[in-house]
PDB file of N, CA and C in Angstrom:
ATOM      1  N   UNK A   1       7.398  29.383  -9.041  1.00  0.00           N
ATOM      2  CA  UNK A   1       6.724  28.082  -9.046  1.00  0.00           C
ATOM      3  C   UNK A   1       5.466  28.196  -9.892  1.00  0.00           C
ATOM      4  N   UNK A   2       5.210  27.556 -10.723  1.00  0.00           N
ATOM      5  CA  UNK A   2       4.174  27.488 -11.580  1.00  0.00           C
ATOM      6  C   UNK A   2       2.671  26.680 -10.809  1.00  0.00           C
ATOM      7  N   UNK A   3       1.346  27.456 -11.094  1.00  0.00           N
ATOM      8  CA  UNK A   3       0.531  27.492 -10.508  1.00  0.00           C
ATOM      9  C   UNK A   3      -0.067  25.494 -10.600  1.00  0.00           C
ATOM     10  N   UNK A   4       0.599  24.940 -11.464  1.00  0.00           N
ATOM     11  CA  UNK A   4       0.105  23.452 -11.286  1.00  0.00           C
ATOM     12  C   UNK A   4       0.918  22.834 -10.290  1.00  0.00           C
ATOM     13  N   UNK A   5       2.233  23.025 -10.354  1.00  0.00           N
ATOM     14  CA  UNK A   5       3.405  22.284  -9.203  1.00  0.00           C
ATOM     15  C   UNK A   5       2.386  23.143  -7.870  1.00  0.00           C
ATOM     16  N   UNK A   6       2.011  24.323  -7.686  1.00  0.00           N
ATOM     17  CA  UNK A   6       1.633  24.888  -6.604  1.00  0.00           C
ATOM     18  C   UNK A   6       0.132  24.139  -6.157  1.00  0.00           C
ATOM     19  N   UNK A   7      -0.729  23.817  -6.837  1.00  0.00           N
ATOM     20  CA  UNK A   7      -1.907  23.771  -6.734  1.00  0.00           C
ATOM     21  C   UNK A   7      -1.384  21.789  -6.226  1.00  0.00           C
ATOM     22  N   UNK A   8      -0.461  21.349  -6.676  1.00  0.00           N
ATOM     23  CA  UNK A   8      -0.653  19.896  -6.545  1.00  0.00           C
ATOM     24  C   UNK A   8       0.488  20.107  -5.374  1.00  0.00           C
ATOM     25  N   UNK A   9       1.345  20.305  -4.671  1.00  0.00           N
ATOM     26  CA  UNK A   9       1.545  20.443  -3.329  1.00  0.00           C
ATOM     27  C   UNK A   9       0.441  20.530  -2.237  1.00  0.00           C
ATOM     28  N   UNK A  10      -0.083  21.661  -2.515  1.00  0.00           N
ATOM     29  CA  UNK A  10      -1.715  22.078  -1.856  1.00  0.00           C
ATOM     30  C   UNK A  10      -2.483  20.761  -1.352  1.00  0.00           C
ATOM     31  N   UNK A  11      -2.831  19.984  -2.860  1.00  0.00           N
ATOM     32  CA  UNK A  11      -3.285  18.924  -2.496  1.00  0.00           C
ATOM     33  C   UNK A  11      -2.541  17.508  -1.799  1.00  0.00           C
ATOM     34  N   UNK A  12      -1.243  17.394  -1.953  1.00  0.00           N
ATOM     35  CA  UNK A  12      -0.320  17.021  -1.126  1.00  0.00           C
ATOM     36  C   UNK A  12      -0.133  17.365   0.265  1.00  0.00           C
ATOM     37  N   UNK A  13      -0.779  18.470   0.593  1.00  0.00           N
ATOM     38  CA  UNK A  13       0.077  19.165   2.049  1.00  0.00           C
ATOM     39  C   UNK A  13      -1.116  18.887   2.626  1.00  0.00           C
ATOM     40  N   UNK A  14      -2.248  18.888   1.994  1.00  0.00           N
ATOM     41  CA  UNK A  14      -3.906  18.719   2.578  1.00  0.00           C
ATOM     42  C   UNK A  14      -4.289  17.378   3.024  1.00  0.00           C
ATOM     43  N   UNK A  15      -3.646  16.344   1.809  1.00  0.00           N
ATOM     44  CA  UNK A  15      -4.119  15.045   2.569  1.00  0.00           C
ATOM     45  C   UNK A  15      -3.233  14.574   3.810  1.00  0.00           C
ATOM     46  N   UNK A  16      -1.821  14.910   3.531  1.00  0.00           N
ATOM     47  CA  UNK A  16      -1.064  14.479   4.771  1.00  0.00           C
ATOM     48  C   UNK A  16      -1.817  15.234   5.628  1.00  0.00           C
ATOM     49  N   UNK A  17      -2.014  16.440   6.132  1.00  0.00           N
ATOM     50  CA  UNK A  17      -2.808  17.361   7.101  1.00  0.00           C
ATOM     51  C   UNK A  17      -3.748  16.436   8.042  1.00  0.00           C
ATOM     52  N   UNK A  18      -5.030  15.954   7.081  1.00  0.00           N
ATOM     53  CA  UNK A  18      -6.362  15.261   7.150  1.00  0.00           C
ATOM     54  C   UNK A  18      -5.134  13.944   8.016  1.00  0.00           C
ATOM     55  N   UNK A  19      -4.803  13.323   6.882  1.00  0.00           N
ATOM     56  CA  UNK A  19      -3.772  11.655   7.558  1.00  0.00           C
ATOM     57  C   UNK A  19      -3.548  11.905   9.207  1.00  0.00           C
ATOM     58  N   UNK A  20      -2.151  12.850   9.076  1.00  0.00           N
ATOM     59  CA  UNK A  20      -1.309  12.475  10.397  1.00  0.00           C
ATOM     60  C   UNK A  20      -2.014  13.709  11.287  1.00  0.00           C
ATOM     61  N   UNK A  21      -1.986  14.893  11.055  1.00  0.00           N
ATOM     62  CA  UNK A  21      -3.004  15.826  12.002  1.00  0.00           C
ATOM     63  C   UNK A  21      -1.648  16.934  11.610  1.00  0.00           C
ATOM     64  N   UNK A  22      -0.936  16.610  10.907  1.00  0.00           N
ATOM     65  CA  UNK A  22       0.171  18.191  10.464  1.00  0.00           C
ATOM     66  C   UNK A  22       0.308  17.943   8.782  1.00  0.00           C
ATOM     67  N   UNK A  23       0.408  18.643   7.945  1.00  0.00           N
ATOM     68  CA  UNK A  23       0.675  18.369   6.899  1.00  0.00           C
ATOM     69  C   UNK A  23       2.755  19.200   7.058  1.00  0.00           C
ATOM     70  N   UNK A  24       3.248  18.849   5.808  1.00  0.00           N
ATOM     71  CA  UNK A  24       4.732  19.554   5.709  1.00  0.00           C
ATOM     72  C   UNK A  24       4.741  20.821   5.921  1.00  0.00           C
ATOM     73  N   UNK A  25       5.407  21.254   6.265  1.00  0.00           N
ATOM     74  CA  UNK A  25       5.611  23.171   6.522  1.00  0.00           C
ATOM     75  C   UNK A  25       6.519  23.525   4.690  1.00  0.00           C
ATOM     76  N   UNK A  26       7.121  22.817   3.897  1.00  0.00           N
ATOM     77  CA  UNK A  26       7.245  22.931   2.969  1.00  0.00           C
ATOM     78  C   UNK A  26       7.538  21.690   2.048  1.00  0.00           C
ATOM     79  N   UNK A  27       7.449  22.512   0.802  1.00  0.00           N
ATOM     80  CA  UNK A  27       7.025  21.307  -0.497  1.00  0.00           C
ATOM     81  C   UNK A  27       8.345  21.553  -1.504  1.00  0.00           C
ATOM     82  N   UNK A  28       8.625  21.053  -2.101  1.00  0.00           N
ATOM     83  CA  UNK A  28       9.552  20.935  -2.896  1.00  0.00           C
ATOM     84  C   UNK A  28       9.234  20.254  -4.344  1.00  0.00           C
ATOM     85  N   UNK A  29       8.590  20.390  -5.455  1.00  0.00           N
ATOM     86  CA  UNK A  29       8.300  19.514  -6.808  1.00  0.00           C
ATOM     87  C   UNK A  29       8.496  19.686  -7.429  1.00  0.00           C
ATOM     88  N   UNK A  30       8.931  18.723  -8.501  1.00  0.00           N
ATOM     89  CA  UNK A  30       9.917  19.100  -9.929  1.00  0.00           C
ATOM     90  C   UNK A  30       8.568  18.170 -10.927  1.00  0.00           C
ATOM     91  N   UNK A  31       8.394  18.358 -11.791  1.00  0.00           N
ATOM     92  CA  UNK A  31       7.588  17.494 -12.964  1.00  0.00           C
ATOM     93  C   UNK A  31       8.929  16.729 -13.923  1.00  0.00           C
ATOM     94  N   UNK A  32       8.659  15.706 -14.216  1.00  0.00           N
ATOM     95  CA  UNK A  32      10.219  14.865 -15.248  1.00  0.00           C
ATOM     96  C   UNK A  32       9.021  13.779 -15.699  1.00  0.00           C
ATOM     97  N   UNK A  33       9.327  14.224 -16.830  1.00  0.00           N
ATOM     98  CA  UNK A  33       8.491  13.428 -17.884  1.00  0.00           C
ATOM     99  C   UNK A  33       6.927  12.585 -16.976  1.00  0.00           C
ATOM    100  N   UNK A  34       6.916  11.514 -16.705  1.00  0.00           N
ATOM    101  CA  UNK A  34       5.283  10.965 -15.856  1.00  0.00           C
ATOM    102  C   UNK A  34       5.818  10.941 -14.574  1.00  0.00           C
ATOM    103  N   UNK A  35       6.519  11.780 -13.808  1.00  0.00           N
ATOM    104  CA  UNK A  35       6.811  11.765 -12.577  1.00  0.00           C
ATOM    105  C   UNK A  35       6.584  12.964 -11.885  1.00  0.00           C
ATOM    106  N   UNK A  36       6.300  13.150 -11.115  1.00  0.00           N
ATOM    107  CA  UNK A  36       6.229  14.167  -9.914  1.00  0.00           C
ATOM    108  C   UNK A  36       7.138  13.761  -8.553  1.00  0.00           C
ATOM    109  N   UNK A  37       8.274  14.599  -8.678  1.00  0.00           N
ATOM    110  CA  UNK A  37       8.908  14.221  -7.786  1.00  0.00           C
ATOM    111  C   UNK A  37       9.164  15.515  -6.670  1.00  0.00           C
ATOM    112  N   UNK A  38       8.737  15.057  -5.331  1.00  0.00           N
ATOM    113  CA  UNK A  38       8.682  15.457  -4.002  1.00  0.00           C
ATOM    114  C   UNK A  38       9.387  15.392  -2.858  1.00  0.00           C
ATOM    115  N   UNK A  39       9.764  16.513  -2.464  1.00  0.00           N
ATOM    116  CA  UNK A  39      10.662  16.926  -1.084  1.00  0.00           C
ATOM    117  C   UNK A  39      10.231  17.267   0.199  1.00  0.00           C
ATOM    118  N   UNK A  40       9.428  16.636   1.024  1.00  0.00           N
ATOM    119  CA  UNK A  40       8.362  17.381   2.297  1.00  0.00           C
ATOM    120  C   UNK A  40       9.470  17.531   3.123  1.00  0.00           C
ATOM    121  N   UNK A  41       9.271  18.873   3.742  1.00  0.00           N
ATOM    122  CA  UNK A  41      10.346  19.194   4.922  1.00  0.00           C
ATOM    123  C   UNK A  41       9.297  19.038   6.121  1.00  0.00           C
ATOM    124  N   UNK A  42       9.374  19.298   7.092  1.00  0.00           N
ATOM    125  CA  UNK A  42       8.926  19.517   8.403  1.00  0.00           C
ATOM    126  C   UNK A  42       7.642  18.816   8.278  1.00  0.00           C
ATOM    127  N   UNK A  43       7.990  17.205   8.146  1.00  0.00           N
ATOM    128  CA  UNK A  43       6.551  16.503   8.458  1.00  0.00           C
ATOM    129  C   UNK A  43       5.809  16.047   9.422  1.00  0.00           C
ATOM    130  N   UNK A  44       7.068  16.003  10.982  1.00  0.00           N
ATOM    131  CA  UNK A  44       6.803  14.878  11.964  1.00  0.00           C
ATOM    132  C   UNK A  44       5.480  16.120  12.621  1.00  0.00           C
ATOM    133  N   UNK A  45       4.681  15.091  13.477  1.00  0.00           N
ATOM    134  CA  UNK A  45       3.836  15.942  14.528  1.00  0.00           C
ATOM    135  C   UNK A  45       4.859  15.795  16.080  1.00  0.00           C
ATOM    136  N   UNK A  46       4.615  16.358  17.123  1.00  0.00           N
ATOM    137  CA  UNK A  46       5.303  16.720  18.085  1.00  0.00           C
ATOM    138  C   UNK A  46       5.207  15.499  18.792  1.00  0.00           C
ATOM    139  N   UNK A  47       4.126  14.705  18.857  1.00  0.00           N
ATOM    140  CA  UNK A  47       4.032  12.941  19.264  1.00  0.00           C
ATOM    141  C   UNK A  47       4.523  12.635  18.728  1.00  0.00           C
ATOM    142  N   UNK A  48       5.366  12.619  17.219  1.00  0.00           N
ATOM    143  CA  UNK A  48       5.740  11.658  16.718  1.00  0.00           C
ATOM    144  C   UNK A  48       7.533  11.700  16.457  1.00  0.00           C
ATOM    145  N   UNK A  49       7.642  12.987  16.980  1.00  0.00           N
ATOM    146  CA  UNK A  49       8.912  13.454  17.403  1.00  0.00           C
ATOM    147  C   UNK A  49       9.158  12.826  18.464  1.00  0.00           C
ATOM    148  N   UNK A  50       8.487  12.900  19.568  1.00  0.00           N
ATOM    149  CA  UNK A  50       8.284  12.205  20.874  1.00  0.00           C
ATOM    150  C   UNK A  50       9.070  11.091  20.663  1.00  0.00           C
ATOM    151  N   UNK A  51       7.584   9.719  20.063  1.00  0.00           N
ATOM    152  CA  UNK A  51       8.505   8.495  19.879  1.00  0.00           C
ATOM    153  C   UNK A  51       9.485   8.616  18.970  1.00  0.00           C
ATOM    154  N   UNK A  52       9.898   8.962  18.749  1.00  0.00           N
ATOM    155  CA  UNK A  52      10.954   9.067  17.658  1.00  0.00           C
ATOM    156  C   UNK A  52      12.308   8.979  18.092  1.00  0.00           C
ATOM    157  N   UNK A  53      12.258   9.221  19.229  1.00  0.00           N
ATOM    158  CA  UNK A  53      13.451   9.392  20.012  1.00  0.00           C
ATOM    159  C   UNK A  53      14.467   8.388  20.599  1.00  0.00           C
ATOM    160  N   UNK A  54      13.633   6.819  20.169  1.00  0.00           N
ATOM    161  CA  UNK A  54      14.518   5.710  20.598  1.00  0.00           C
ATOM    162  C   UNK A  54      14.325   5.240  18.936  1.00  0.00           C
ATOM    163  N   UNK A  55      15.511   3.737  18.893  1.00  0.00           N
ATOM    164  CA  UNK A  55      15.232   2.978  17.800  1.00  0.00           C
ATOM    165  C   UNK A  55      13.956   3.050  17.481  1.00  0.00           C
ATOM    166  N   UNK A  56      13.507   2.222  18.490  1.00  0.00           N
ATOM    167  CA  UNK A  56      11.923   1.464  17.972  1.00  0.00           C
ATOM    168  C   UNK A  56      10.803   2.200  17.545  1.00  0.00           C
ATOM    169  N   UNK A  57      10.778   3.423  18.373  1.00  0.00           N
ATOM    170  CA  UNK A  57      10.344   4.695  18.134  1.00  0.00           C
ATOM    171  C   UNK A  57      10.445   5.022  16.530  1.00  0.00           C
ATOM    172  N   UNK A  58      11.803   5.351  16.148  1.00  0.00           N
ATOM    173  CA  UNK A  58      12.107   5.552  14.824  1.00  0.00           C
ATOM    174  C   UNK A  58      10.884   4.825  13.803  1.00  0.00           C
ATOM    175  N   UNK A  59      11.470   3.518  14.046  1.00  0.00           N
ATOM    176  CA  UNK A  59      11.002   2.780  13.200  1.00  0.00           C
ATOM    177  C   UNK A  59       9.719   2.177  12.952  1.00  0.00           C
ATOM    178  N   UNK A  60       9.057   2.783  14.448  1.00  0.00           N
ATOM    179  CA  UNK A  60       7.254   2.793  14.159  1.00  0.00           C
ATOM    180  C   UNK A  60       6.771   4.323  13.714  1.00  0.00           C
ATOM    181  N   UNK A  61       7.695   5.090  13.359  1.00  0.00           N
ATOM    182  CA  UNK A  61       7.022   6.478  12.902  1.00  0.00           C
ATOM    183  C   UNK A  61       7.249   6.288  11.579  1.00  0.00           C
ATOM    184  N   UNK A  62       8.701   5.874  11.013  1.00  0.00           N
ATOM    185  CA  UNK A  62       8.639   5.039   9.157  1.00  0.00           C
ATOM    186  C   UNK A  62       7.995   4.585   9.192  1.00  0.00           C
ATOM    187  N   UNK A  63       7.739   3.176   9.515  1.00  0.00           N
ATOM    188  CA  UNK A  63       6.741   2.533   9.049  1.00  0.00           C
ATOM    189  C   UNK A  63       4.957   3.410   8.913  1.00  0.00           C
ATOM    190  N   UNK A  64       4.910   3.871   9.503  1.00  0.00           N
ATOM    191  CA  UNK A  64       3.505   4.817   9.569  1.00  0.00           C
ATOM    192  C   UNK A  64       3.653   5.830   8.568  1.00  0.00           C
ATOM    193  N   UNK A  65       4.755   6.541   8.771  1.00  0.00           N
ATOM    194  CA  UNK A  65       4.837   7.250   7.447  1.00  0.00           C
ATOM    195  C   UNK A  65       4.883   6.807   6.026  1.00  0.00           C
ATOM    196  N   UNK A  66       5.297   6.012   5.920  1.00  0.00           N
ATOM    197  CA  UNK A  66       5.620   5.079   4.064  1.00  0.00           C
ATOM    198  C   UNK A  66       4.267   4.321   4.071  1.00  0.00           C
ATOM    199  N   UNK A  67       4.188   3.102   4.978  1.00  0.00           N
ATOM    200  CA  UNK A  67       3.100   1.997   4.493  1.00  0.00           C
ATOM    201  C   UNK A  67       1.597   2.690   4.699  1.00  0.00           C
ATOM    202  N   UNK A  68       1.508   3.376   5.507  1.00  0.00           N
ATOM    203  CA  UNK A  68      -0.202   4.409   5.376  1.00  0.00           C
ATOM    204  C   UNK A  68      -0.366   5.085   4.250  1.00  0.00           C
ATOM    205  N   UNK A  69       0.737   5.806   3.843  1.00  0.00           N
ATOM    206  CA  UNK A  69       0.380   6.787   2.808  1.00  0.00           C
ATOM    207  C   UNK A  69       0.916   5.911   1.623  1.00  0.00           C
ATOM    208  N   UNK A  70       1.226   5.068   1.399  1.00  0.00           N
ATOM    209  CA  UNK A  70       1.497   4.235   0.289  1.00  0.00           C
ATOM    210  C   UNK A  70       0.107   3.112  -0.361  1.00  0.00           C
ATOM    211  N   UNK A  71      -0.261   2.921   0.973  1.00  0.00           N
ATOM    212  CA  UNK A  71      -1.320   1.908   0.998  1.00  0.00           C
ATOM    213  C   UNK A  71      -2.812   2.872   0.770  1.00  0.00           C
ATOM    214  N   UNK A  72      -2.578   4.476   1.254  1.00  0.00           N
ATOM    215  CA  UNK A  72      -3.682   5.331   0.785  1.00  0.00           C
ATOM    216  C   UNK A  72      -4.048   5.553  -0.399  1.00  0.00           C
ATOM    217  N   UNK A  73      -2.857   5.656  -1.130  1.00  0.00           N
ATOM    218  CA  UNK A  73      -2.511   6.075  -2.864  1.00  0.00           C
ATOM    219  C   UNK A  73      -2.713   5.264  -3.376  1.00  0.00           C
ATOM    220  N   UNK A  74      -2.672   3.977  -2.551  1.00  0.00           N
ATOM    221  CA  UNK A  74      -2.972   2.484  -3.926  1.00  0.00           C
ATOM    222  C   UNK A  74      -4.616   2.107  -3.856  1.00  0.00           C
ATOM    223  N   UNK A  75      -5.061   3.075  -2.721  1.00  0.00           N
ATOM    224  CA  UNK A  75      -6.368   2.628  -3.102  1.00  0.00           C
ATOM    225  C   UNK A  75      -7.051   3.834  -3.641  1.00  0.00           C
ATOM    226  N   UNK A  76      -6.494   4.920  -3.206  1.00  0.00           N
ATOM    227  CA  UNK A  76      -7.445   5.957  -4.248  1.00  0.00           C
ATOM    228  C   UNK A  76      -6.580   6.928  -3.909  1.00  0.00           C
ATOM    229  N   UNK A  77      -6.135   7.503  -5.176  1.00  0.00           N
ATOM    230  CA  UNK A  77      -5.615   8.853  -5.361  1.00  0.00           C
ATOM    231  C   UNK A  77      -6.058  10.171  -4.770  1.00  0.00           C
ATOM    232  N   UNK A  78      -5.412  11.247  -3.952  1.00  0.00           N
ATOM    233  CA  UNK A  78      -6.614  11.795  -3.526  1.00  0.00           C
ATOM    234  C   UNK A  78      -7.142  12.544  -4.730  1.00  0.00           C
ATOM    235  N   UNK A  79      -8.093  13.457  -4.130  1.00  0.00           N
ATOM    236  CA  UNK A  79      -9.179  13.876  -5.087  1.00  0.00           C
ATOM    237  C   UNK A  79      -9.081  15.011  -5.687  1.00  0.00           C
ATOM    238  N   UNK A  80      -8.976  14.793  -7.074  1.00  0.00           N
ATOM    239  CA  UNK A  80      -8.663  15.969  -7.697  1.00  0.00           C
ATOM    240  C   UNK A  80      -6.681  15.918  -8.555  1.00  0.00           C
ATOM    241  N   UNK A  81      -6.196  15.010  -8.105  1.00  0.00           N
ATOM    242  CA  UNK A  81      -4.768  14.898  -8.250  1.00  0.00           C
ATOM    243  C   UNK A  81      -4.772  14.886  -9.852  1.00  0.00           C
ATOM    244  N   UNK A  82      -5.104  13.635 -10.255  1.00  0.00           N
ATOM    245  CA  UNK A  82      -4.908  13.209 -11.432  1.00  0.00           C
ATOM    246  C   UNK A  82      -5.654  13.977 -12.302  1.00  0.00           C
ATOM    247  N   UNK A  83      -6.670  14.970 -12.294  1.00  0.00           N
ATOM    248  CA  UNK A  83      -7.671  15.955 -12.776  1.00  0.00           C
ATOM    249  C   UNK A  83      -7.030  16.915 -13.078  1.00  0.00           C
ATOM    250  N   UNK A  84      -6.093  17.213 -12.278  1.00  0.00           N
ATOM    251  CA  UNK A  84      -4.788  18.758 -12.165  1.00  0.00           C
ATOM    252  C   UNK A  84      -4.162  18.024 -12.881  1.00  0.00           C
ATOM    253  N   UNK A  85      -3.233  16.831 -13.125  1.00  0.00           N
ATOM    254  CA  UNK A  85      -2.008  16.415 -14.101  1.00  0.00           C
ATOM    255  C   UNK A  85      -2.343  15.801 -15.296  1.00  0.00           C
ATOM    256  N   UNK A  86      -4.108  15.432 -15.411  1.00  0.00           N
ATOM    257  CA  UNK A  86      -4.082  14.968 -16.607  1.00  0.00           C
ATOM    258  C   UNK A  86      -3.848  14.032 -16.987  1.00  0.00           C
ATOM    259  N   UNK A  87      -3.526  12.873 -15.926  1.00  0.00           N
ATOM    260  CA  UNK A  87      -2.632  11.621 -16.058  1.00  0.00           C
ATOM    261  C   UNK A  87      -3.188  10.679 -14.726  1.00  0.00           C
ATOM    262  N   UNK A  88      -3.443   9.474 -15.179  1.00  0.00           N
ATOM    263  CA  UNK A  88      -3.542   8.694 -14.219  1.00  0.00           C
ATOM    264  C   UNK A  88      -2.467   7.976 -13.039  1.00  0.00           C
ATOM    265  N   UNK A  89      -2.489   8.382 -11.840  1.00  0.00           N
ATOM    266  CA  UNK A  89      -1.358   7.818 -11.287  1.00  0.00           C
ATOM    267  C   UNK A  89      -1.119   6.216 -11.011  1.00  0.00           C
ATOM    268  N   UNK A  90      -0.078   5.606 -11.196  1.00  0.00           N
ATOM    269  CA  UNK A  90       0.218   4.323 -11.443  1.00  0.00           C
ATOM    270  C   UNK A  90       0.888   4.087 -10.071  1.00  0.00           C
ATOM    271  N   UNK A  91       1.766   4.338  -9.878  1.00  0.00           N
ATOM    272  CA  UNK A  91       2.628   4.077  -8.658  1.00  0.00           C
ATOM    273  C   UNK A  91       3.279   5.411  -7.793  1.00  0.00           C
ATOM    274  N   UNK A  92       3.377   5.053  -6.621  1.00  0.00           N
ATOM    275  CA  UNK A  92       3.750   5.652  -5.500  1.00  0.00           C
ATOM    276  C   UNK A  92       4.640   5.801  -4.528  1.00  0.00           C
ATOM    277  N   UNK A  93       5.712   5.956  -4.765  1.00  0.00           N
ATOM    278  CA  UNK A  93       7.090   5.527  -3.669  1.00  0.00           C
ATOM    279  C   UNK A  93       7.372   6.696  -2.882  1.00  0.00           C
ATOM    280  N   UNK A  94       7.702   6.266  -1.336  1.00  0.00           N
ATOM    281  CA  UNK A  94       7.798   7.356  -0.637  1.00  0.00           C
ATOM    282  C   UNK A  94       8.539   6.435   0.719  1.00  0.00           C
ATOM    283  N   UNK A  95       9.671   7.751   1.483  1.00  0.00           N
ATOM    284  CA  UNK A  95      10.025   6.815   2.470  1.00  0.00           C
ATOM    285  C   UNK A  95      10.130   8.695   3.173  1.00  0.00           C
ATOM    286  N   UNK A  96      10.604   8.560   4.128  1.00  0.00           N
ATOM    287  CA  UNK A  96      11.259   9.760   5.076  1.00  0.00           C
ATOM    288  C   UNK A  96      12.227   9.101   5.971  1.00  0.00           C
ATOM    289  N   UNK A  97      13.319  10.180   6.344  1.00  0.00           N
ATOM    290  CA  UNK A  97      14.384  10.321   6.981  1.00  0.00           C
ATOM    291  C   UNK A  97      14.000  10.760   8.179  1.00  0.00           C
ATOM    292  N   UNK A  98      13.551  10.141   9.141  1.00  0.00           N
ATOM    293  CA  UNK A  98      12.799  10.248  10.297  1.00  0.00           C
ATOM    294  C   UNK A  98      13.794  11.439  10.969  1.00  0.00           C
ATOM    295  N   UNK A  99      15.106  11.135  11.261  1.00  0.00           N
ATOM    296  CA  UNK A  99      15.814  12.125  12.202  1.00  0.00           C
ATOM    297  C   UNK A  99      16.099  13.196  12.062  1.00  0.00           C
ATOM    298  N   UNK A 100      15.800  13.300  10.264  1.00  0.00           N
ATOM    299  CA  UNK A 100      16.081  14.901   9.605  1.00  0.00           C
ATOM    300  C   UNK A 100      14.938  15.297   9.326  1.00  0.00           C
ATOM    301  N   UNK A 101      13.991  14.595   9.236  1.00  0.00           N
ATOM    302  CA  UNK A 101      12.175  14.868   8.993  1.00  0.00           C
ATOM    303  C   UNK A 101      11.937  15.441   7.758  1.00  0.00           C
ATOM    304  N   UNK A 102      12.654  14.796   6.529  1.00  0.00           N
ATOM    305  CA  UNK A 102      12.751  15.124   5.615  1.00  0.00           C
ATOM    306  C   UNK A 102      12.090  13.743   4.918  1.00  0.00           C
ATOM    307  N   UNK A 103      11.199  13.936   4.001  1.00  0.00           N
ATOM    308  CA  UNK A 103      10.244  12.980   3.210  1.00  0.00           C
ATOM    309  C   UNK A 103      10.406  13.058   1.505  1.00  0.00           C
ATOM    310  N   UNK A 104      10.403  11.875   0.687  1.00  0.00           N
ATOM    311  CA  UNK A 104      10.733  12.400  -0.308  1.00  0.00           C
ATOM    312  C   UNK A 104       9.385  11.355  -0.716  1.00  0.00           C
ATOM    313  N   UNK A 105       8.278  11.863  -2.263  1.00  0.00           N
ATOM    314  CA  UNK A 105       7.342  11.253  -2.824  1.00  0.00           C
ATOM    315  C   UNK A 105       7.899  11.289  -4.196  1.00  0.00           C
ATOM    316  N   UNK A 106       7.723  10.060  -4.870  1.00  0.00           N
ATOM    317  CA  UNK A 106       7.891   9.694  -6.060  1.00  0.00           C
ATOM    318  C   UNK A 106       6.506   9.140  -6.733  1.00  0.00           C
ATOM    319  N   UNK A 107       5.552  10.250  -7.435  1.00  0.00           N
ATOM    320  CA  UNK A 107       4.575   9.856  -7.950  1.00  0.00           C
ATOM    321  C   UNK A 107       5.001   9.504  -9.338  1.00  0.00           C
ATOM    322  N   UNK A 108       4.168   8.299  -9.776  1.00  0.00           N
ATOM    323  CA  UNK A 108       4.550   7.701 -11.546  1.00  0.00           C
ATOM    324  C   UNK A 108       3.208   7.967 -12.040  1.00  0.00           C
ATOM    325  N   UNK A 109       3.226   8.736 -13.498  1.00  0.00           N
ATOM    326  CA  UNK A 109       1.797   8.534 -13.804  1.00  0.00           C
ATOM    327  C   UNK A 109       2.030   8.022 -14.727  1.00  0.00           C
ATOM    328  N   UNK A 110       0.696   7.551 -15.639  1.00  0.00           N
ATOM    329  CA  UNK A 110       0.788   6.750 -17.314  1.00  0.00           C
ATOM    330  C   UNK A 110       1.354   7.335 -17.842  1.00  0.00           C
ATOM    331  N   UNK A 111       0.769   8.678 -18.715  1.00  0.00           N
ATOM    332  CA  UNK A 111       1.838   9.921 -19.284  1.00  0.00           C
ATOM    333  C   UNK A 111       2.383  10.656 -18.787  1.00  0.00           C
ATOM    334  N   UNK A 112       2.987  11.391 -19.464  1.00  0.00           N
ATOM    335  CA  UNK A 112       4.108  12.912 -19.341  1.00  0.00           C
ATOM    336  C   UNK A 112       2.770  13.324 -18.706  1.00  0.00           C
ATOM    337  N   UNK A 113       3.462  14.478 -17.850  1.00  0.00           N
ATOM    338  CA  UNK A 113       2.697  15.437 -16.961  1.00  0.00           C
ATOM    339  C   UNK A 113       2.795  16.870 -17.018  1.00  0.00           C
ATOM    340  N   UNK A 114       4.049  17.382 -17.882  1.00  0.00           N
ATOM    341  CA  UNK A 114       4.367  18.619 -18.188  1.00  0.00           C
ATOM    342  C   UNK A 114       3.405  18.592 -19.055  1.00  0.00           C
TER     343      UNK A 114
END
């Protein structure tokens, strides 16, 4: 893994950390032309496993997972992101698979990032 994909997980695994009170136990990132694309494994916290366990449950731990951290990124990138890639980030897509606790981030920046 090359020390920029490594260093920008870091900062990925840090803000979720700070957010929900666990960051991912692993990262997964590929660079493709202005994208950074992301694989978080082991995101849920043990409350959120908890509710998780009925429908409704489910679907108030997505929603917390996508619209918080979507709505975080649209107001400020965290710090230091775009400094490491060189590129301003534009958009942000992200959902997780609540029952497999598998998260995927689709960062867009202006330019190429390699």
């Amino acid at each position: 893994m090359s020390k920029k994909i490594h260093d920008f997980n870091d900062i990925i695994r840090k803000l979720r950390k700070k957010l929900f009170g666990k960051g991912p136990e692993r990262i997964h990132t590929v660079f493709v032309q202005n994208m950074a694309i992301s694989t978080l494994y082991g995101n849920l916290t043990p409350a959120e496993q908890f509710i998780a366990r009925t429908t409704e449950g489910k679907e108030t731990v997505h929603m917390a997972r996508t619209k918080l951290i979507q709505n975080l990124y649209a107001a400020s990138p965290p710090e230091g992101l775009e400094d490491l890639l060189g590129a301003k980030l534009e958009y942000l897509f992200s959902d997780i698979k609540v029952e497999e606790d598998i998260a995927v981030s689709v960062f867009v920046f202006e330019t190429n990032i390699q």
